[in-house]
Protein backbone atom coordinates (compact mmCIF):
# COMPACT_ATOMS: atom_id res chain seq x y z
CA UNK A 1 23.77 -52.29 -142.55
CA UNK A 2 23.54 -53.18 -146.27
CA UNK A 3 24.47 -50.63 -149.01
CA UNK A 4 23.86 -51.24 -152.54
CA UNK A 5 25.39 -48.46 -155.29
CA UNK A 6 26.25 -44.96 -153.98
CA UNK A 7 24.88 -42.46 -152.55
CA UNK A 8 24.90 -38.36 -151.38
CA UNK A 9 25.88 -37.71 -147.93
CA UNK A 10 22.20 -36.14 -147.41
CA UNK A 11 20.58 -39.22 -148.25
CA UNK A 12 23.30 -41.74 -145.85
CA UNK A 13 22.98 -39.02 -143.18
CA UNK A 14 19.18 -40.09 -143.12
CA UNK A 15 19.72 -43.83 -143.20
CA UNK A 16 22.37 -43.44 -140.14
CA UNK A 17 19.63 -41.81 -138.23
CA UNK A 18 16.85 -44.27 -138.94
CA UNK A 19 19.41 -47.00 -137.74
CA UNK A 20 19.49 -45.17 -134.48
CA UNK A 21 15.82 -46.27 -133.93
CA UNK A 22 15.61 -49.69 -136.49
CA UNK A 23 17.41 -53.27 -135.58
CA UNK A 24 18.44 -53.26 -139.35
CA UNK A 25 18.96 -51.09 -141.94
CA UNK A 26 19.92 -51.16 -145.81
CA UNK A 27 19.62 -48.85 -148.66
CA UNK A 28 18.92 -50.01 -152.14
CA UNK A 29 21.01 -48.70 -154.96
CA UNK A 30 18.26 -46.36 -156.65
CA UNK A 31 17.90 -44.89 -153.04
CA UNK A 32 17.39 -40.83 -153.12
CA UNK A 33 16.80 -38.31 -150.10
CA UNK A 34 13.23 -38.58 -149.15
CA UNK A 35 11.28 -37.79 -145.57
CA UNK A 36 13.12 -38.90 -142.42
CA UNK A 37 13.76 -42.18 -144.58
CA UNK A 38 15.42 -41.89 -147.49
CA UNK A 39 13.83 -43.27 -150.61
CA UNK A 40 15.37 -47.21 -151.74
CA UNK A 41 15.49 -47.61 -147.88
CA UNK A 42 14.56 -50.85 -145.73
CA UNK A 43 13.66 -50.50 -141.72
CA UNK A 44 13.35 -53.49 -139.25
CA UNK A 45 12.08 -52.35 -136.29
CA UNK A 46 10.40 -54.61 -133.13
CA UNK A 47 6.86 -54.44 -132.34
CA UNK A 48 6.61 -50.83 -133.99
CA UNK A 49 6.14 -49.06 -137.30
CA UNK A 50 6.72 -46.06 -138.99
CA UNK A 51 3.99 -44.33 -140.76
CA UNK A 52 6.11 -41.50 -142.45
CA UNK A 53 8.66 -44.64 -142.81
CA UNK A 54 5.37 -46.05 -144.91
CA UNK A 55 4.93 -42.89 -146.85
CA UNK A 56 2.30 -40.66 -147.80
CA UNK A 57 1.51 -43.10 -150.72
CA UNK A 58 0.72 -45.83 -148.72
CA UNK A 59 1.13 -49.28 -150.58
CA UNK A 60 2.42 -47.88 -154.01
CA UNK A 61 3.79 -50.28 -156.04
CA UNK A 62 4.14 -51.89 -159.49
CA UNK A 63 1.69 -54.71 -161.38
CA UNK A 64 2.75 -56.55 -164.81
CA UNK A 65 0.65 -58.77 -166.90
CA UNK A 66 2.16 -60.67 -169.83
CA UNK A 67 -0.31 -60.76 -172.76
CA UNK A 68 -1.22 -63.82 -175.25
CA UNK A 69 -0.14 -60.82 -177.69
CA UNK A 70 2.77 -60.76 -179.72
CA UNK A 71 4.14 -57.21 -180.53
CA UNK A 72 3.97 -57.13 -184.90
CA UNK A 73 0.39 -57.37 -184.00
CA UNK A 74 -0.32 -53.66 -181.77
CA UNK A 75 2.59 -52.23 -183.47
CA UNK A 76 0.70 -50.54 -186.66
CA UNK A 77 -1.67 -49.55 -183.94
CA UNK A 78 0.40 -47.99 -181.20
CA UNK A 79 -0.87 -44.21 -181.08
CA UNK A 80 -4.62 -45.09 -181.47
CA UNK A 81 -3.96 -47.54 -178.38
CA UNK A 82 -2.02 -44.64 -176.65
CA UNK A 83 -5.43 -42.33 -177.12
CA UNK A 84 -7.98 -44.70 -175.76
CA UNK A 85 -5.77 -45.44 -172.66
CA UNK A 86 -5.56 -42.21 -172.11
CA UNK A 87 -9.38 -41.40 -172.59
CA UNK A 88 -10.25 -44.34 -170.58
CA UNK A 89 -8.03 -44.53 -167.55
CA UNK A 90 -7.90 -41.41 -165.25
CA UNK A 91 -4.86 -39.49 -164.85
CA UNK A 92 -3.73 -36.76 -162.59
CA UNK A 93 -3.60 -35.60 -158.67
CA UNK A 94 -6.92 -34.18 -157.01
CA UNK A 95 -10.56 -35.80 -157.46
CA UNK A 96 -10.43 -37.93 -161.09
CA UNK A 97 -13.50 -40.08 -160.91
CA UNK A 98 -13.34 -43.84 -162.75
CA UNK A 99 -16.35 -42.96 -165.01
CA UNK A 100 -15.83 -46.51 -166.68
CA UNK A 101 -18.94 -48.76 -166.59
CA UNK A 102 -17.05 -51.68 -164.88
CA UNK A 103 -15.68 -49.22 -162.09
CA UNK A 104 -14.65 -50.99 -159.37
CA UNK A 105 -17.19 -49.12 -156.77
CA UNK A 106 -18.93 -52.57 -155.35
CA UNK A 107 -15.44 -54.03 -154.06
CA UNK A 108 -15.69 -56.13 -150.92
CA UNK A 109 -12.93 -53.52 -149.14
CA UNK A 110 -15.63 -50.68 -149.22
CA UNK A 111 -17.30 -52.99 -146.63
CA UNK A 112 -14.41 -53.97 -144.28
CA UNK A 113 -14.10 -53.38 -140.57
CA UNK A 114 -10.86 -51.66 -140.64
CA UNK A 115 -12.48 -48.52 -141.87
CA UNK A 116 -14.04 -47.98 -137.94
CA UNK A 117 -9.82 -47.70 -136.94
CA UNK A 118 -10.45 -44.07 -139.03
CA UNK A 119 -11.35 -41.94 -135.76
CA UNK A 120 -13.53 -39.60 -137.11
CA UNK A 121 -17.13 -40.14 -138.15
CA UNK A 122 -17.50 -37.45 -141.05
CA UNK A 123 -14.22 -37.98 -142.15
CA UNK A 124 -14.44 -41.68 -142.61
CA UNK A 125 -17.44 -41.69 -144.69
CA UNK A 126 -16.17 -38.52 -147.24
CA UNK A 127 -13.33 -40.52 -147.39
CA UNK A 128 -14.60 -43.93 -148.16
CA UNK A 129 -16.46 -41.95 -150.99
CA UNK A 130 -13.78 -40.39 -152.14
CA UNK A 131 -11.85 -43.83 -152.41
CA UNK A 132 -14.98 -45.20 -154.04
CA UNK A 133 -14.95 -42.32 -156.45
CA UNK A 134 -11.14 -42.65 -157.67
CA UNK A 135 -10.76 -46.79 -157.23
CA UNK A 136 -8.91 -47.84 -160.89
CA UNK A 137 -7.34 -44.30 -161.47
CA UNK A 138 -3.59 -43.07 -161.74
CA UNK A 139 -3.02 -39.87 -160.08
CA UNK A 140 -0.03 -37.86 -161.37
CA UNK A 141 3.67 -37.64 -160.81
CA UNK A 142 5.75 -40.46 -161.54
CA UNK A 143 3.13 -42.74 -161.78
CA UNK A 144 2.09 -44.89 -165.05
CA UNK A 145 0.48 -47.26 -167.97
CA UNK A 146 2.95 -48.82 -169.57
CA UNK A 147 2.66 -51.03 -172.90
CA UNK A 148 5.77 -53.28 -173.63
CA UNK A 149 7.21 -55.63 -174.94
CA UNK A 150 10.22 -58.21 -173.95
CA UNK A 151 12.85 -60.37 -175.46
CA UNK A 152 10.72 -62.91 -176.83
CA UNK A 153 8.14 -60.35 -178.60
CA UNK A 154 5.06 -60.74 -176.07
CA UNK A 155 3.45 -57.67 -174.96
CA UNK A 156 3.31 -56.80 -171.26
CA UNK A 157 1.16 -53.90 -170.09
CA UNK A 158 2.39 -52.35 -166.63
CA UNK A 159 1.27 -49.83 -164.04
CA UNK A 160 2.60 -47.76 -161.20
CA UNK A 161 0.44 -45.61 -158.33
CA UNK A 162 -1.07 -46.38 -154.88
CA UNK A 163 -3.51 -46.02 -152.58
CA UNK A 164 -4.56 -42.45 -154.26
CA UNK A 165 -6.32 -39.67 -151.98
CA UNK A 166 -7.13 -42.43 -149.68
CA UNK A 167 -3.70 -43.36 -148.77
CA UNK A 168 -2.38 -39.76 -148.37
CA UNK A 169 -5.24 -38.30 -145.85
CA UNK A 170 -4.46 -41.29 -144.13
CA UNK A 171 -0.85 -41.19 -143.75
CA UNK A 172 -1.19 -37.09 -143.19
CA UNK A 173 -3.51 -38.20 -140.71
CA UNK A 174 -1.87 -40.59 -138.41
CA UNK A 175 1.42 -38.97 -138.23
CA UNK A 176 -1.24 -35.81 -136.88
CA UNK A 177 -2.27 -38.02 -134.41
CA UNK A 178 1.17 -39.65 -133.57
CA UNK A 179 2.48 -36.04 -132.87
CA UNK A 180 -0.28 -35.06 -130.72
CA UNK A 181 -2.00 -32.74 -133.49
CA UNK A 182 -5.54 -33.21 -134.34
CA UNK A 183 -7.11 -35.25 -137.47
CA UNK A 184 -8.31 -32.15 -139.84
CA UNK A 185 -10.66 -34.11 -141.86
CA UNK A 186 -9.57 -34.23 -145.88
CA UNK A 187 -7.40 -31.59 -145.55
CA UNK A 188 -3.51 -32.49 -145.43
CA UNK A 189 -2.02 -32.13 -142.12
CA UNK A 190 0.28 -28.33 -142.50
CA UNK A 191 0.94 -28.89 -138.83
CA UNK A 192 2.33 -32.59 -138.99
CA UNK A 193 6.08 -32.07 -139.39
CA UNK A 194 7.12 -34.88 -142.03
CA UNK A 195 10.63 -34.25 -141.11
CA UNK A 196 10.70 -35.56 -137.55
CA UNK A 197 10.06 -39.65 -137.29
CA UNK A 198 7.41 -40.94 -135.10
CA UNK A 199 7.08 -44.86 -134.34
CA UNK A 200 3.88 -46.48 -133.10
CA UNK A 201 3.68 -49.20 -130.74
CA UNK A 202 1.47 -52.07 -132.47
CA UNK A 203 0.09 -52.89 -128.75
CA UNK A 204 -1.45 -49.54 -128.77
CA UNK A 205 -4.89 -48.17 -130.23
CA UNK A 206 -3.51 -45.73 -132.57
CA UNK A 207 -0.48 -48.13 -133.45
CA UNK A 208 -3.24 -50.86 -134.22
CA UNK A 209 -5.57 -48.73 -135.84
CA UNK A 210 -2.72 -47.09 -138.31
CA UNK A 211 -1.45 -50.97 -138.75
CA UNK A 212 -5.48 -51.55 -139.65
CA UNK A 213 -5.98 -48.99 -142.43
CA UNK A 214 -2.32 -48.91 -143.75
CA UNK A 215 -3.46 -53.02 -144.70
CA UNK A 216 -6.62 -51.49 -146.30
CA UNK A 217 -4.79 -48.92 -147.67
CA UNK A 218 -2.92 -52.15 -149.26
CA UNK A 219 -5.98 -54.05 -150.37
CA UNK A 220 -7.06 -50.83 -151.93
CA UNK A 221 -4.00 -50.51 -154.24
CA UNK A 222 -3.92 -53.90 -155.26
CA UNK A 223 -7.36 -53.65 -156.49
CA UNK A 224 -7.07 -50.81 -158.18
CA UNK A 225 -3.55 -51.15 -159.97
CA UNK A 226 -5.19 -55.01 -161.37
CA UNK A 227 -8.34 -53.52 -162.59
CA UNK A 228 -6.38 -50.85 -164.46
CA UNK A 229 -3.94 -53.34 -165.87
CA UNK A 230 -6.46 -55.32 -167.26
CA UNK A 231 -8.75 -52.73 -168.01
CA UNK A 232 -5.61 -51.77 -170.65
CA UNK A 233 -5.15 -55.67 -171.15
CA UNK A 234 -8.86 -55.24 -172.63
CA UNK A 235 -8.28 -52.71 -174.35
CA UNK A 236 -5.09 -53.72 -176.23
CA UNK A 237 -7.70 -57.42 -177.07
CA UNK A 238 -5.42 -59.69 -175.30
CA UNK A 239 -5.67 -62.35 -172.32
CA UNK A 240 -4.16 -62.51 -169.24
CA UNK A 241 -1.31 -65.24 -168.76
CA UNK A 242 0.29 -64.29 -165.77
CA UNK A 243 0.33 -61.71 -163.37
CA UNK A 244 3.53 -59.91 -161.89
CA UNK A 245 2.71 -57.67 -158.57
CA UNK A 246 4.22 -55.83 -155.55
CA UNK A 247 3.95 -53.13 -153.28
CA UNK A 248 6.96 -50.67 -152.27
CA UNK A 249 6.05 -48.19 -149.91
CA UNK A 250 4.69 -50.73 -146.62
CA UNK A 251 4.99 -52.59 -143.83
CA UNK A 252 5.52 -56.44 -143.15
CA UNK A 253 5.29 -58.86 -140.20
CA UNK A 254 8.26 -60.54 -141.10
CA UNK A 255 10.52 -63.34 -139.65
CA UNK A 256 14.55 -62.63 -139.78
CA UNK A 257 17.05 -64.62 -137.97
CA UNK A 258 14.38 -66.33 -135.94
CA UNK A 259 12.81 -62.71 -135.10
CA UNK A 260 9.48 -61.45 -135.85
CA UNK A 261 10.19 -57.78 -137.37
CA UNK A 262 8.08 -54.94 -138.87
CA UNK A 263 9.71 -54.77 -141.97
CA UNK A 264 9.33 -50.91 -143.45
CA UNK A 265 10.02 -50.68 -147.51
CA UNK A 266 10.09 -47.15 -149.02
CA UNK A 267 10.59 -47.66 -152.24
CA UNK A 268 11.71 -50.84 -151.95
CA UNK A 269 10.32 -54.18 -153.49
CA UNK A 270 10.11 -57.40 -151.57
CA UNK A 271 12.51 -59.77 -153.15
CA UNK A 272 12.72 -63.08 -150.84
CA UNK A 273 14.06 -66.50 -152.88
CA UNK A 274 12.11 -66.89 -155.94
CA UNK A 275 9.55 -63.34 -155.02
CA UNK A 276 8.89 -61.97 -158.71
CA UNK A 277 8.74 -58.48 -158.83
CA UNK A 278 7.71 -55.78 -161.50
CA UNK A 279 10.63 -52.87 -161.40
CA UNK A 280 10.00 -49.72 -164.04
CA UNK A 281 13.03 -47.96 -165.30
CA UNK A 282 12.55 -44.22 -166.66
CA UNK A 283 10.00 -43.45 -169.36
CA UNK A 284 12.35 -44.03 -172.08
CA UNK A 285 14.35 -47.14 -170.73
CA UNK A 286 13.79 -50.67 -170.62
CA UNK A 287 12.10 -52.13 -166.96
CA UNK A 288 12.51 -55.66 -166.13
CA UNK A 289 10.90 -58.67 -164.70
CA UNK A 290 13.09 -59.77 -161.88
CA UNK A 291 13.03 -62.54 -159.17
CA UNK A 292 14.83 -62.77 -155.65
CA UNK A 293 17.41 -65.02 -156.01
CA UNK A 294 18.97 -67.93 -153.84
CA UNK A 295 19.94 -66.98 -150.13
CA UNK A 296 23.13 -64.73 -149.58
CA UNK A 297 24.45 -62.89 -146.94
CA UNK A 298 24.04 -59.36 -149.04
CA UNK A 299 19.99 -60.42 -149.24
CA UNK A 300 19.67 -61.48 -145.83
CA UNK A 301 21.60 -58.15 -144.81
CA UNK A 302 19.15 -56.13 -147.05
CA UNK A 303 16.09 -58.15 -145.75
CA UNK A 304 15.31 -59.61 -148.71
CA UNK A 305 14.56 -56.52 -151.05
CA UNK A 306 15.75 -54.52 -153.86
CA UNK A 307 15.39 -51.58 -155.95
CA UNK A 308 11.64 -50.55 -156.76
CA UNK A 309 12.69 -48.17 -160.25
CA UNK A 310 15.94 -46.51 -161.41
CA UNK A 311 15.97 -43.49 -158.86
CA UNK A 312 16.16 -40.12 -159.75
CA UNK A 313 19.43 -38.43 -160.26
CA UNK A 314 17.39 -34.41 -160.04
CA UNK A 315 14.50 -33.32 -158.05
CA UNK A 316 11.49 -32.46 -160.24
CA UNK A 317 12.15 -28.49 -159.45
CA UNK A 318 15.67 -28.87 -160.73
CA UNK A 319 14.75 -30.79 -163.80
CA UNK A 320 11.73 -28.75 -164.88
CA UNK A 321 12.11 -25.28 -163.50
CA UNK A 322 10.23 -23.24 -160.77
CA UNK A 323 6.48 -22.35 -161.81
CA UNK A 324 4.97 -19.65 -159.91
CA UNK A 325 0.77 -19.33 -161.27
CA UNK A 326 1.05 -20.62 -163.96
CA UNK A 327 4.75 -18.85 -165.15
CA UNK A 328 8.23 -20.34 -165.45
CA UNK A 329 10.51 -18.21 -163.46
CA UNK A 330 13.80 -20.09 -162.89
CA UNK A 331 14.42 -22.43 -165.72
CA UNK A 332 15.15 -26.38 -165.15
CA UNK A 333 18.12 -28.50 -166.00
CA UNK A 334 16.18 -30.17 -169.06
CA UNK A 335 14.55 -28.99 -172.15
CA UNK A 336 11.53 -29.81 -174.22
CA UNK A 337 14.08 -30.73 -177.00
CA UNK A 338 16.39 -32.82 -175.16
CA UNK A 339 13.17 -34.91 -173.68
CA UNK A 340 11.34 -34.93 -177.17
CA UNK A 341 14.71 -36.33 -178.92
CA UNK A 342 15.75 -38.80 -175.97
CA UNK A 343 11.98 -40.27 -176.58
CA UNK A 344 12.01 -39.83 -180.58
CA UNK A 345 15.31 -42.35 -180.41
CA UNK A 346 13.66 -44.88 -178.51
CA UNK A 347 10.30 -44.45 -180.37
CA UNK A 348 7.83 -44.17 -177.60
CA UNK A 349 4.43 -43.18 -178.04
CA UNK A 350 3.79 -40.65 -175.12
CA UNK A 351 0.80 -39.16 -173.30
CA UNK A 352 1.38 -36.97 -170.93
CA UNK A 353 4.69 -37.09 -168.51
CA UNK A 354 6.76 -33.77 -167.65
CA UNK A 355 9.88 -32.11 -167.96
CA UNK A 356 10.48 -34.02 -164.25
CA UNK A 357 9.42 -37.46 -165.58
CA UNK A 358 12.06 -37.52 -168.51
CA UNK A 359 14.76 -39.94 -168.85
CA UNK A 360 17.25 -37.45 -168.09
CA UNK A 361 15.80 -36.74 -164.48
CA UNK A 362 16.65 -41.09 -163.97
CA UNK A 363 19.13 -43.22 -163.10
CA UNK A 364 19.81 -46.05 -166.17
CA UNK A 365 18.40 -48.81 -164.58
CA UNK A 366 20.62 -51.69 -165.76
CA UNK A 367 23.09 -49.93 -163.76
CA UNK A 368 21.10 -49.94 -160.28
CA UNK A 369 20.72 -53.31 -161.11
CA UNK A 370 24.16 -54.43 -161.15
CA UNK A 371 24.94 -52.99 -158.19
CA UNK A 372 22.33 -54.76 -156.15
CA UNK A 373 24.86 -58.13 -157.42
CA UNK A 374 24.15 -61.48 -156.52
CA UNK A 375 20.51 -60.86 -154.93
CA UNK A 376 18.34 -60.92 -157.89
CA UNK A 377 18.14 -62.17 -160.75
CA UNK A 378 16.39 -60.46 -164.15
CA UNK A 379 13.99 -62.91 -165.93
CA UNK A 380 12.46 -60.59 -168.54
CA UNK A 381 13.64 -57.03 -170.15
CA UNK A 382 10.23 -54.89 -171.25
CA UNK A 383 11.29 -52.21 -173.39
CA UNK A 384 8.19 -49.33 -173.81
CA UNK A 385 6.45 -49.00 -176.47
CA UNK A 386 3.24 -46.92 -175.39
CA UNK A 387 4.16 -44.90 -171.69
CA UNK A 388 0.47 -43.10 -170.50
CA UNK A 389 1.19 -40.40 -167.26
CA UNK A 390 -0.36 -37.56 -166.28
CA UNK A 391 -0.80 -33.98 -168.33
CA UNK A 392 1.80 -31.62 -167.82
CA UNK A 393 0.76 -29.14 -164.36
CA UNK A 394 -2.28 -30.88 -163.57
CA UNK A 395 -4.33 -29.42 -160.87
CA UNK A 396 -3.06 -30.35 -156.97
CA UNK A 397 -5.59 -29.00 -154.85
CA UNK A 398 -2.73 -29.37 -152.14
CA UNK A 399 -0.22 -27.49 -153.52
CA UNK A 400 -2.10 -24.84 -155.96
């Protein structure tokens, strides 16, 4: 068992019981309490996975693409760049439609076989449109546009989300099945209980059918987190040079110490011998470009992956307050002032975020860093200059 940083006694009481059921665990130093696994965790298990292990997000993760821009140039320019990103690109949980000409809605994946491993008919069609429908958008929470730039002055645009509405009914959906519930269509499984683990055999149907659309689920984000990058890399006027890009919340075939494993990441990035990866601090902190560096026992120990961001250090209810329709009715750790000056300091241009996106609610990355040692190694610091999230209490037709 590999530990990186430290950790509350909630969140290593959930590790200690996913080791009871994994061959190998570790826990990554922006880990934080999450379902069943905690969040910054690693699972290898044999011949099985775990679909709440996964996530309801299936196949979030991070994409960076270093410009041919250099940053005197977008400077002047930074809050008119800031408005069109966040006119063009949709933001925000529930149903936002990609109304963009060049929507992604002819993509090869909306033709693949794996959609047949969704067992319901009606359901797989509404939600093949649906993932038609909100291909190259956002969704809300923590998840981002990012414009920076690093050490040598280049701009880098970066983004953040998953597999949208696609990913969660899915997830919702199999962990349903797993626990002997039905498959309610679109609506989010009430009856699933995300706090008690279920593992499916790969040799079985509903083990190879999850394995089947948790890899589409996978194709999906990638698509849509590269056609929003360089949708933004468009609109900015710059070229592509390279491309930087990762899931954290899946599952690998992997081989370890001569064994094939299922390798579960939640919130973890991938970070084998020279892997690049794309890791976002807070809103108002630097991220970084890293790469997984030379063979040590710590990596091998973790499986080969580190942090995927800088963790939180507050839940969103404790940093923003409790809302009840509309109305603040227990007040949160951070104000509106203490947000606006932390960002005012660092001169960010902002569109959207929350009170529980702020720096505040964060970790400092460089620190989560260090304590992951000798396993990676930092290639590029991207410090924000335009951050584009979410409005403030967005609609979520699953929660209001």
């Amino acid at each position: 068992m590999q530990i990186f940083g430290t950790h509350d006694q909630e969140t290593l009481a959930q590790l200690m019981a996913v080791s009871e059921r994994a061959e190998r665990v570790a826990l990554m130093a922006d880990g934080h309490r999450g379902y069943v696994m905690p969040i910054g965790g690693v699972a290898a298990y044999d011949g099985r996975v775990s679909p709440i292990g996964v996530g309801v997000d299936i196949a979030c993760g991070n994409a960076a693409i270093r410009t041919d821009l250099k940053t005197e140039i977008i400077r002047p320019h930074l809050e008119a760049y800031a408005d069109e990103i966040a006119a063009t690109i949709g933001f925000g949980l529930g149903r936002p439609t990609n109304t963009d000409v060049d929507a992604p809605v002819d993509h090869p994946l909306f033709e693949s076989p794996a959609w047949e491993a969704i067992p319901d008919g009606q359901t797989r069609d509404e939600l093949r449109d649906r993932a038609r429908a909100q291909l190259g958008t956002v969704g809300g929470g923590n998840h981002y546009v990012d414009v920076f730039s690093d050490e040598n002055d280049e701009v880098w645009v970066g983004v953040h989300f998953g597999s949208r509405g696609f990913g969660f009914i899915a997830a919702h959906g199999f962990v349903a099945l797993a626990q002997n519930h039905p498959w309610k269509g679109l609506q989010p499984q009430r009856a699933a209980n995300m706090n008690h683990e279920v593992l499916l055999d790969l040799h079985t149907p509903l083990g190879e059918a999850y394995w089947a659309v948790m890899s589409l689920a996978g194709e999906y984000a990638y698509a849509g987190r590269e056609w929003v990058a360089r949708r933004v890399v468009d609109i900015l006027g710059g070229t592509e040079l390279e491309l930087v890009h990762n899931h954290h919340n899946f599952a690998w075939k992997e081989q370890h110490e001569g064994r094939e494993w299922v390798v579960v990441r939640k919130g973890a990035t991938p970070a084998f011998p020279g892997q690049r990866g794309f890791v976002g601090g807070s809103m108002g902190d630097p991220s970084v470009i890293l790469r997984g560096a030379e063979a040590s026992d710590s990596a091998a120990a973790a499986l080969f992956s580190t942090v995927h961001g800088a963790g939180r250090v507050m839940g969103r209810m404790e940093a923003k307050g409790k809302w009840k329709k509309g109305r603040l009715v227990r007040p949160g750790r951070i104000t509106h002032d203490q947000w606006a000056r932390w960002m005012d300091r660092v001169g960010v241009v902002l569109r959207g975020g929350d009170l529980d996106e702020a720096p505040q609610a964060y970790r400092r990355l460089r620190h989560v860093l260090a304590a992951q040692g000798d396993t990676i190694q930092v290639e590029h610091t991207l410090d924000p200059l335009i951050v584009c999230m979410a409005p403030a209490r967005t609609f979520d037709p699953y929660k209001d």
